[in-house]
Each structure stands twice: as C-alpha cells, then as structure tokens.
PDB file of N, CA and C in Angstrom:
ATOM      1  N   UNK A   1     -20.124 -11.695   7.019  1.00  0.00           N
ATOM      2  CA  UNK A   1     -19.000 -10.791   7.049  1.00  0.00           C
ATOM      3  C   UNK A   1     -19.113  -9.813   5.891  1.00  0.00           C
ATOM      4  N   UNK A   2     -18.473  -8.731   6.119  1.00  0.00           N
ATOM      5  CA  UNK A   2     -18.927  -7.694   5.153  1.00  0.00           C
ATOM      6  C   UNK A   2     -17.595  -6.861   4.831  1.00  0.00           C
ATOM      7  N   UNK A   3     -16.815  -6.784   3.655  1.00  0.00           N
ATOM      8  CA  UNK A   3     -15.545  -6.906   3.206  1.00  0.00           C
ATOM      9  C   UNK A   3     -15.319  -5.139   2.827  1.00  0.00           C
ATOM     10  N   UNK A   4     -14.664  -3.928   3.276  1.00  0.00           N
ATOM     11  CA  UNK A   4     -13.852  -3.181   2.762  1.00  0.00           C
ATOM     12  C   UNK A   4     -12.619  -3.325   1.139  1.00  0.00           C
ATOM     13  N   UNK A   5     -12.571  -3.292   0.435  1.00  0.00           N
ATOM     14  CA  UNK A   5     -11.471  -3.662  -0.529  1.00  0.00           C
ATOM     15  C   UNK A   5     -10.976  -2.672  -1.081  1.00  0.00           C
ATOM     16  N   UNK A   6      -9.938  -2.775  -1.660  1.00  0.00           N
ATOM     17  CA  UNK A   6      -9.116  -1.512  -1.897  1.00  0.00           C
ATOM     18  C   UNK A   6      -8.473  -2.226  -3.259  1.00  0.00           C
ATOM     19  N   UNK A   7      -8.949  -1.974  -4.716  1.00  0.00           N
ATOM     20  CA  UNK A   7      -8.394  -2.442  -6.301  1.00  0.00           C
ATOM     21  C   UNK A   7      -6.915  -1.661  -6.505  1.00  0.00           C
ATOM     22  N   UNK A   8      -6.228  -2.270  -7.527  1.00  0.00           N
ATOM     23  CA  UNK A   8      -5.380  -1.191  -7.999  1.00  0.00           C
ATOM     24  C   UNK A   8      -5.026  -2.172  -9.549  1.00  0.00           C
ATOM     25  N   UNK A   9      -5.225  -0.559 -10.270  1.00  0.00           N
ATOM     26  CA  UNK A   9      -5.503  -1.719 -11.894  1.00  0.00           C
ATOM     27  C   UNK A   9      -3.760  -1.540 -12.465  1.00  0.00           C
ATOM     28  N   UNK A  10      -3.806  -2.812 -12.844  1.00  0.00           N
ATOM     29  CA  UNK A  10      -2.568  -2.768 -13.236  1.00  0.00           C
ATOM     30  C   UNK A  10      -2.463  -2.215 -14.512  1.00  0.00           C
ATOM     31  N   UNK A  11      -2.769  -1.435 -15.161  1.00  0.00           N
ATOM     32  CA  UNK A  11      -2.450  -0.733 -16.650  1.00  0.00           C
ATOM     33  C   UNK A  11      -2.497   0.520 -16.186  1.00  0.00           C
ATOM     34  N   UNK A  12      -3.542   1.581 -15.686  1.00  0.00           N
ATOM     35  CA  UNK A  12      -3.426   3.047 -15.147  1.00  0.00           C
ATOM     36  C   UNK A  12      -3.203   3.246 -13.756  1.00  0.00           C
ATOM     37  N   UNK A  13      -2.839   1.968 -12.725  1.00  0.00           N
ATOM     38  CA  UNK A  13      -2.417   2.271 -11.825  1.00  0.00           C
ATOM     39  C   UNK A  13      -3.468   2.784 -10.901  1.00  0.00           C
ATOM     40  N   UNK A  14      -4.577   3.310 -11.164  1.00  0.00           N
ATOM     41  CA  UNK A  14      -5.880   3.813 -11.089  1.00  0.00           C
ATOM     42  C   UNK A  14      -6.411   2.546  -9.713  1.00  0.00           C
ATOM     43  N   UNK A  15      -6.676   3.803  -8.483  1.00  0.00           N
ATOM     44  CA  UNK A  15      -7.192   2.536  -7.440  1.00  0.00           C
ATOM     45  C   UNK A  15      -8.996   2.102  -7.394  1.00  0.00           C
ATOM     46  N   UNK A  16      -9.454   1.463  -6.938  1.00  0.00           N
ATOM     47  CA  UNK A  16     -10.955   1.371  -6.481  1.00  0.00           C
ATOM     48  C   UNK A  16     -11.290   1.325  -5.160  1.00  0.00           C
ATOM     49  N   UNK A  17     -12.008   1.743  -4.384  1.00  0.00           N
ATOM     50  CA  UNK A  17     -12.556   1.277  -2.782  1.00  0.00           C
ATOM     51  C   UNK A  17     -13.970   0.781  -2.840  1.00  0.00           C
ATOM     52  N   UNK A  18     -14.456  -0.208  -2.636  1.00  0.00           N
ATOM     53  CA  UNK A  18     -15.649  -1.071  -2.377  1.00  0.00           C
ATOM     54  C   UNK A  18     -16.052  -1.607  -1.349  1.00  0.00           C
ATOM     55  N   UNK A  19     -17.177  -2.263  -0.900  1.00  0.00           N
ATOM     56  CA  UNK A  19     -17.421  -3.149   0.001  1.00  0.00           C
ATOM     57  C   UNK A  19     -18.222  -4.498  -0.795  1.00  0.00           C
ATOM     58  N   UNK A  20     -18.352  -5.223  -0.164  1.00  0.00           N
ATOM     59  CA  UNK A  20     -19.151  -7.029  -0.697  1.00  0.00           C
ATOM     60  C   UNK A  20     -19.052  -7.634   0.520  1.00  0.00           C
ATOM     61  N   UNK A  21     -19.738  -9.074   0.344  1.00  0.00           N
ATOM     62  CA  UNK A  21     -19.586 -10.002   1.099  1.00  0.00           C
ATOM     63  C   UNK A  21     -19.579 -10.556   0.612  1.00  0.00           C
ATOM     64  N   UNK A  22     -18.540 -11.164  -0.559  1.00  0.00           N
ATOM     65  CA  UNK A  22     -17.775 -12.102  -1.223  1.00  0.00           C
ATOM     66  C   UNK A  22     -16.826 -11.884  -2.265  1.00  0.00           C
ATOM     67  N   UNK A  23     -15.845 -11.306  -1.324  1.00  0.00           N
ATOM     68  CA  UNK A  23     -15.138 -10.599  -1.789  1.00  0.00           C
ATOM     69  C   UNK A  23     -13.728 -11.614  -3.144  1.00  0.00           C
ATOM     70  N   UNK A  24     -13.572 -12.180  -3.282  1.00  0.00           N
ATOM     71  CA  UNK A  24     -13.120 -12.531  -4.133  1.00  0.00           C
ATOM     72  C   UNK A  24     -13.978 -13.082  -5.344  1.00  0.00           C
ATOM     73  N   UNK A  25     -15.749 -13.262  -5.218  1.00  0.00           N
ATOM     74  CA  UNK A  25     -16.357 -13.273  -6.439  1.00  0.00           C
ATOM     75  C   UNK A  25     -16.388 -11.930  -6.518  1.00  0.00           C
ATOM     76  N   UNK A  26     -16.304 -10.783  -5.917  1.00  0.00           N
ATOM     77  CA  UNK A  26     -15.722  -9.603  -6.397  1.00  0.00           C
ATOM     78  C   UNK A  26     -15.227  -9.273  -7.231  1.00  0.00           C
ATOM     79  N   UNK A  27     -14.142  -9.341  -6.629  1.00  0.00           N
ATOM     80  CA  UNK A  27     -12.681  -9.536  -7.841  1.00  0.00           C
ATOM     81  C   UNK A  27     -12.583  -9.868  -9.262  1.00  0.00           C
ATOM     82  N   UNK A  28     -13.522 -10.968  -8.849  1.00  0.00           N
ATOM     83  CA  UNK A  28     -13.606 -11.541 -10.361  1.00  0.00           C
ATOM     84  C   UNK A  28     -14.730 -10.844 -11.773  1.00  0.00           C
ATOM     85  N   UNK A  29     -15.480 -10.129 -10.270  1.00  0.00           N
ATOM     86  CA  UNK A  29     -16.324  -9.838 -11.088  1.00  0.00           C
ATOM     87  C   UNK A  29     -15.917  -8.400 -12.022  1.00  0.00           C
ATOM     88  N   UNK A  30     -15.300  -7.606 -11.180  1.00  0.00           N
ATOM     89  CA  UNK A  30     -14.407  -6.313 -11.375  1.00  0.00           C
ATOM     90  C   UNK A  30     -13.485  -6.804 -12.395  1.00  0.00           C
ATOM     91  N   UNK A  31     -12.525  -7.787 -12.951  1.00  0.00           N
ATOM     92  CA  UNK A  31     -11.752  -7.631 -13.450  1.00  0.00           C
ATOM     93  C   UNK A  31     -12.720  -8.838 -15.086  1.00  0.00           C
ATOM     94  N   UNK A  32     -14.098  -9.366 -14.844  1.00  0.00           N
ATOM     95  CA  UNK A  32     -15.079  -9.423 -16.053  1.00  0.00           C
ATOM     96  C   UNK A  32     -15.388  -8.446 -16.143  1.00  0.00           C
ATOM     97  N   UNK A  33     -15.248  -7.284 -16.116  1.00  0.00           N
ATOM     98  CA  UNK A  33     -15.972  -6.143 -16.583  1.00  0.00           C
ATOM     99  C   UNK A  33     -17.599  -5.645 -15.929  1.00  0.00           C
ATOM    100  N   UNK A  34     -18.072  -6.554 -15.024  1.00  0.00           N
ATOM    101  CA  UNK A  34     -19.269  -6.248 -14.405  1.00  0.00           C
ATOM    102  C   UNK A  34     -19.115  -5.537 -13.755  1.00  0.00           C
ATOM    103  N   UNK A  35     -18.882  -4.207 -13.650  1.00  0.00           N
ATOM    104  CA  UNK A  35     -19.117  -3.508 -12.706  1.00  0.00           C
ATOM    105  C   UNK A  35     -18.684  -1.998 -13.655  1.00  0.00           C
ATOM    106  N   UNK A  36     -19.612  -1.584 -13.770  1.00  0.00           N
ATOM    107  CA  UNK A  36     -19.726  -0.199 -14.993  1.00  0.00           C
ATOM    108  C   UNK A  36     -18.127   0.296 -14.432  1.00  0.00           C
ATOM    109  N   UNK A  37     -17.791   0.917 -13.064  1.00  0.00           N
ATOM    110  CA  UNK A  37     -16.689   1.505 -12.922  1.00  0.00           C
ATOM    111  C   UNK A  37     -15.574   1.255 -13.142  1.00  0.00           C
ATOM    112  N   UNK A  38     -15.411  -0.025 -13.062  1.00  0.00           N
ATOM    113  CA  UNK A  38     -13.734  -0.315 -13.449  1.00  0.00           C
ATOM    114  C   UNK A  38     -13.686  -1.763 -14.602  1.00  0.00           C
ATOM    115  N   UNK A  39     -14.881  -0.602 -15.352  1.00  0.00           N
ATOM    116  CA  UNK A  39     -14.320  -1.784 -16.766  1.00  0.00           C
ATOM    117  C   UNK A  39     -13.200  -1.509 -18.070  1.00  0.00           C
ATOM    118  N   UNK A  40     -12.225  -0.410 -17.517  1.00  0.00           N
ATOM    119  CA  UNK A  40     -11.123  -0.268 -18.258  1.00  0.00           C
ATOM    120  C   UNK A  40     -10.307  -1.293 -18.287  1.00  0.00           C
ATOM    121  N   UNK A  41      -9.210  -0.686 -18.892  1.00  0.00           N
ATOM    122  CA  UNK A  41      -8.593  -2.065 -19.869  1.00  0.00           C
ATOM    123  C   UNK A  41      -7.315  -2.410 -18.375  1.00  0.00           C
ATOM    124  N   UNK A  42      -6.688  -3.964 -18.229  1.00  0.00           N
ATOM    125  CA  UNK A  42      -5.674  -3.670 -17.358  1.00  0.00           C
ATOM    126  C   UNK A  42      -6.616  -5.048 -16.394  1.00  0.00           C
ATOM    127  N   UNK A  43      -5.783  -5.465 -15.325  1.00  0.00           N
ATOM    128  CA  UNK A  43      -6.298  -6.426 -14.525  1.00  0.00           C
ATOM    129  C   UNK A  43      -6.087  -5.806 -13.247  1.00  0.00           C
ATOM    130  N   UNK A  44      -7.671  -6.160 -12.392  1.00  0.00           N
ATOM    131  CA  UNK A  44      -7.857  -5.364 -10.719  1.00  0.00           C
ATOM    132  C   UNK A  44      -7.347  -6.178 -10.503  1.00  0.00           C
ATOM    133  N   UNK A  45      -5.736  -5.716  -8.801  1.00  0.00           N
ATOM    134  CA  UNK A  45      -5.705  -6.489  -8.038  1.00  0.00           C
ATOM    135  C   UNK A  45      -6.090  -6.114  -6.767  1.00  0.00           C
ATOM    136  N   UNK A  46      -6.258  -7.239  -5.793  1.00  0.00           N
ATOM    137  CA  UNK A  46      -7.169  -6.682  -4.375  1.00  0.00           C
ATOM    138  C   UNK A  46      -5.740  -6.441  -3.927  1.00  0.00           C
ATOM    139  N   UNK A  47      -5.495  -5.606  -3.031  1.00  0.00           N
ATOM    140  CA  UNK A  47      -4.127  -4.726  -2.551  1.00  0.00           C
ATOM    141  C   UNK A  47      -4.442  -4.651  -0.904  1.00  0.00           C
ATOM    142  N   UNK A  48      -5.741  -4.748  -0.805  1.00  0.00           N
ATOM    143  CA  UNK A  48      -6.428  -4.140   0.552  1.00  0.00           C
ATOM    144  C   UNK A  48      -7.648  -4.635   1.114  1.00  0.00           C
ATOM    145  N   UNK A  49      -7.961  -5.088   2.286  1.00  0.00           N
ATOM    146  CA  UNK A  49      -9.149  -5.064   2.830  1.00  0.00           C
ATOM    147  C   UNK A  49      -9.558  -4.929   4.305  1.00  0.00           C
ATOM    148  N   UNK A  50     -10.159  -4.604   5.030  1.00  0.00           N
ATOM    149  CA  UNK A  50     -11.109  -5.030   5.713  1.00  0.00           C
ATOM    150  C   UNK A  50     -12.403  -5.612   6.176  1.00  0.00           C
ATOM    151  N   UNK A  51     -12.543  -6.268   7.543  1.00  0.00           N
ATOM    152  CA  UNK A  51     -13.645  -7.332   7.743  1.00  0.00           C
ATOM    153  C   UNK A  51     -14.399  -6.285   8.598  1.00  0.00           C
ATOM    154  N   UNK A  52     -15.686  -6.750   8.246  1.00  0.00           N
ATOM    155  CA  UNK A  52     -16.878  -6.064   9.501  1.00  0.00           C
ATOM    156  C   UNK A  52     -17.585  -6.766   9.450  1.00  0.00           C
ATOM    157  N   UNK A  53     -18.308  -7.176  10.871  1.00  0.00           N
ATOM    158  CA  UNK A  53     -19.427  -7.936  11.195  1.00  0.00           C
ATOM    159  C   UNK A  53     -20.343  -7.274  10.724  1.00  0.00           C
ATOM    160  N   UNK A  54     -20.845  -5.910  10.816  1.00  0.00           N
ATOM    161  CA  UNK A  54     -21.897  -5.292  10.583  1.00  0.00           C
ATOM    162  C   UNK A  54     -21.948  -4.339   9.123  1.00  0.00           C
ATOM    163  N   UNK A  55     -22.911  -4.468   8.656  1.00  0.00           N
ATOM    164  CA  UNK A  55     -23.495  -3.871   7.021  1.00  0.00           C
ATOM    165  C   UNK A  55     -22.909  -2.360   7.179  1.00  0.00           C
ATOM    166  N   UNK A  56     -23.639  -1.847   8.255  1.00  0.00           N
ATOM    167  CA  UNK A  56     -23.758  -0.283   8.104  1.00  0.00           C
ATOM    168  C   UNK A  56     -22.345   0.157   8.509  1.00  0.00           C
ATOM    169  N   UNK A  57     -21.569  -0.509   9.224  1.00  0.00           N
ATOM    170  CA  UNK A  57     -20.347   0.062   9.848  1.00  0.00           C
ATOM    171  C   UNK A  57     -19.347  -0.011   8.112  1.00  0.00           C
ATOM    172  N   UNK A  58     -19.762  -0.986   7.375  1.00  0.00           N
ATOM    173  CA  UNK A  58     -18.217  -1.522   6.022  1.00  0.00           C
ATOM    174  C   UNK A  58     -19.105  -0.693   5.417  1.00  0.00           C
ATOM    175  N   UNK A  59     -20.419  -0.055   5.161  1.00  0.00           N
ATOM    176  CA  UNK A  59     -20.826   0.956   4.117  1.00  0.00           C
ATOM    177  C   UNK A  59     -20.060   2.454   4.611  1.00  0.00           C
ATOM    178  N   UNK A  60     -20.455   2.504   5.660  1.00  0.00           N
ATOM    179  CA  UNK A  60     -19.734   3.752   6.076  1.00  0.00           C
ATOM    180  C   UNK A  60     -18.568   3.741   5.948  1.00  0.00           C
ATOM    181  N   UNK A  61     -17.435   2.909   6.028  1.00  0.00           N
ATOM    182  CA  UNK A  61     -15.975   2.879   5.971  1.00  0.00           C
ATOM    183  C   UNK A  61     -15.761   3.496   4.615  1.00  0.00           C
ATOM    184  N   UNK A  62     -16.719   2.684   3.450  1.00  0.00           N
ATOM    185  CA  UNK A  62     -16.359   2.533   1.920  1.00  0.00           C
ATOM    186  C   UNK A  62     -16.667   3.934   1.694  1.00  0.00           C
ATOM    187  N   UNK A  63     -17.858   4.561   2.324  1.00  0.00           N
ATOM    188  CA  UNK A  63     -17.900   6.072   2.078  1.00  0.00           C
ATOM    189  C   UNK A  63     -17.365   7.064   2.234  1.00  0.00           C
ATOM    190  N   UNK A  64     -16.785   6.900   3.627  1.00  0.00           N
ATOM    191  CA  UNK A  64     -15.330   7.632   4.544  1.00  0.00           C
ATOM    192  C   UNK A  64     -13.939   7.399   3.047  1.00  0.00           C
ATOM    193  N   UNK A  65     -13.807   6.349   2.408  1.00  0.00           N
ATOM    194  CA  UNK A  65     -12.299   6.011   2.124  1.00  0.00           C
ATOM    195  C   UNK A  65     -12.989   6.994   0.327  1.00  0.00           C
ATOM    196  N   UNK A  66     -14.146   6.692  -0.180  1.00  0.00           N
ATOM    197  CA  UNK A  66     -14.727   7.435  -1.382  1.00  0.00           C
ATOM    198  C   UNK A  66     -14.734   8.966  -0.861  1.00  0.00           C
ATOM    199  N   UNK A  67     -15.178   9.296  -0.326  1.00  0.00           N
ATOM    200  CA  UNK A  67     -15.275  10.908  -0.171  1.00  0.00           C
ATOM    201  C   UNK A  67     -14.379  11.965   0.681  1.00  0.00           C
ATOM    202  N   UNK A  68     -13.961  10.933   1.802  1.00  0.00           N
ATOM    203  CA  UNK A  68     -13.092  12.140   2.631  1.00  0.00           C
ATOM    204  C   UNK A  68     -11.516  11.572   2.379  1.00  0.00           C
ATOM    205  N   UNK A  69     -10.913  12.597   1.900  1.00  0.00           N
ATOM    206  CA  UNK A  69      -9.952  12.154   1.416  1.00  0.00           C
ATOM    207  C   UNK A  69      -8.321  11.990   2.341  1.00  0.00           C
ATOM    208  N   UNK A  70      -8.813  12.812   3.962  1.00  0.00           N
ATOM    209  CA  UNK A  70      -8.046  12.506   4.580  1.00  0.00           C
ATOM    210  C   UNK A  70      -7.980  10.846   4.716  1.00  0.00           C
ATOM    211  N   UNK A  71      -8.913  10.011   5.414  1.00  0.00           N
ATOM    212  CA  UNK A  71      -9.327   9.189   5.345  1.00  0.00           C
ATOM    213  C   UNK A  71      -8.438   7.982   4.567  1.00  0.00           C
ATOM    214  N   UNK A  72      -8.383   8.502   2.892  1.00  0.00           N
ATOM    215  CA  UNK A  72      -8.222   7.843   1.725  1.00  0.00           C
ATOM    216  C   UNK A  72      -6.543   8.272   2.308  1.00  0.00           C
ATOM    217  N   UNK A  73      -6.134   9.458   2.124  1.00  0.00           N
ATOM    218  CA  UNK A  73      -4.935   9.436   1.788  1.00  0.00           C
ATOM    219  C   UNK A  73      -4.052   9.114   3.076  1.00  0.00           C
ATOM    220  N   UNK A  74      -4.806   8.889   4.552  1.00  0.00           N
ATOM    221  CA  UNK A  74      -4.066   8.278   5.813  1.00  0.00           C
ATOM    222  C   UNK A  74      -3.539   6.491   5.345  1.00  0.00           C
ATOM    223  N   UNK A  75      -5.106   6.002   4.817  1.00  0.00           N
ATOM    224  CA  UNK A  75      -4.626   4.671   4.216  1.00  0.00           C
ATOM    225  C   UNK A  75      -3.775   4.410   3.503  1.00  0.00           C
ATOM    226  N   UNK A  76      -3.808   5.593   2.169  1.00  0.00           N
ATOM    227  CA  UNK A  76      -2.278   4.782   1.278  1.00  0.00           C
ATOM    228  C   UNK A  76      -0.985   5.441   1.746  1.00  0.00           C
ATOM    229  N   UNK A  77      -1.091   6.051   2.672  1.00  0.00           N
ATOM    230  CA  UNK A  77       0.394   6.411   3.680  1.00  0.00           C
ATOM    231  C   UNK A  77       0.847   4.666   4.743  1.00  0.00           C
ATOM    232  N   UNK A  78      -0.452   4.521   4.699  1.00  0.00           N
ATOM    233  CA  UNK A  78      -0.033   3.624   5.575  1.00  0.00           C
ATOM    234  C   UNK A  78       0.593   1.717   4.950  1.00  0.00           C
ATOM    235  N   UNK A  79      -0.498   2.362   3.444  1.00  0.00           N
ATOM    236  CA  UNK A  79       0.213   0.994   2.696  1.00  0.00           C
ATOM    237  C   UNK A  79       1.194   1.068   1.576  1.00  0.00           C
ATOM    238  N   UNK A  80       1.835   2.127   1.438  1.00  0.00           N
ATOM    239  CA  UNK A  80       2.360   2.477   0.818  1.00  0.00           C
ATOM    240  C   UNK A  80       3.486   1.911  -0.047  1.00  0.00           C
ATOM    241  N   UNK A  81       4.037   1.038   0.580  1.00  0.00           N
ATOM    242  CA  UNK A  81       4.703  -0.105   0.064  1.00  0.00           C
ATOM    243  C   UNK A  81       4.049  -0.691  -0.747  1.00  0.00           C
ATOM    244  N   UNK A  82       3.139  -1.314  -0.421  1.00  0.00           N
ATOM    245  CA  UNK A  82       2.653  -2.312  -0.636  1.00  0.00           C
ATOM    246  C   UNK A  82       1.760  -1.879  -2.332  1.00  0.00           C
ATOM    247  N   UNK A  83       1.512  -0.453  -1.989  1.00  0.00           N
ATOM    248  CA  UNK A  83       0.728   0.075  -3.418  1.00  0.00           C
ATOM    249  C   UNK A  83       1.856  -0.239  -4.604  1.00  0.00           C
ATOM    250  N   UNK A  84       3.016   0.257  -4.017  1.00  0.00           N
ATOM    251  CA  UNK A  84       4.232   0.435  -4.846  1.00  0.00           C
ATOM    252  C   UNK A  84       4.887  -0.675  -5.651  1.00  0.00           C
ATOM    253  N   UNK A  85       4.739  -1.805  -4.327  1.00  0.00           N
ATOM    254  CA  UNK A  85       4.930  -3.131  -4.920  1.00  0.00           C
ATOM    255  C   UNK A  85       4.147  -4.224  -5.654  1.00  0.00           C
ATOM    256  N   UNK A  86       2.902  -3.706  -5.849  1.00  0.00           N
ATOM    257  CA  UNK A  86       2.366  -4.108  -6.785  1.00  0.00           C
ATOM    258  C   UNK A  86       2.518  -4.084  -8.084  1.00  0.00           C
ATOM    259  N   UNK A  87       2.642  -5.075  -8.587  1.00  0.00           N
ATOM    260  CA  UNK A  87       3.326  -5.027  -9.890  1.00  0.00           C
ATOM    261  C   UNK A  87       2.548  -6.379 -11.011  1.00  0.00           C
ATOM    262  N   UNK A  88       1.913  -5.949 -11.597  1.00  0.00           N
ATOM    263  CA  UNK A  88       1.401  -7.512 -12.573  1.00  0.00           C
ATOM    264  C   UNK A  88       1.777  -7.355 -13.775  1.00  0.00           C
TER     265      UNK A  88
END
C-alpha cells in the first residue's frame, strides 16, 4: 500500500504533502527531524491521507497536491474543519 499524507505543524501551522508506505514510521520520522523539510521547531500531525495500491498513481497524487494548487486548495476546502481543529 502506498500512503498520500497531509502534516500540519503545530507551532507555524505550516502544512506538508508526502507519500510512504509506512506511514506512521513516517510520522515519526518527520517529527525526529529526518527529513531535511520539516525539521522546524513544533510537532507534525498527520491531519490527512490517502491509500493506493499502485506506486505511480500516490506519486502522482503527491505531485498534483505539491504543485497544482487548485488541486491543494480543493483539498483543504474540503477538510477544512478538520485543519482548523487541529490543535496540539
């Protein structure tokens, strides 16, 4: 299985979009600091995901939600609550 995720750091509020296939050693790994991009200060929480059977279909998603920003900004219309209610 091949995981879509969607971070949101709790100190700048600041989101991430990724893909893995293990997605909660993810998590963990994002909020140790392994991962050059979101080693600011603050704790990632996962807010978001999707499942794909296939590699190339969750790379393309993660690229669609990174670059086209309709894309990005249809999703946090749609979770919008849920961004809001995040709270750590």
């Amino acid at each position: 299985m091949y995981y879509v995720y969607l971070l949101k750091n709790s100190v700048s509020n600041k989101l991430y979009f990724g893909y893995t296939t293990n997605i909660r050693q993810r998590v963990i790994d994002h909020n140790k600091g392994k991962t050059r991009t979101t080693k600011t200060k603050g704790k990632w929480i996962l807010v978001y995901y999707e499942a794909y059977f296939n590699k190339k279909d969750a790379t393309q998603r993660e690229w669609n939600l990174k670059h086209q920003g309709r894309q990005r900004d249809f999703l946090k219309s749609n979770i919008k609550n849920t961004l809001h209610a995040v709270i750590v």
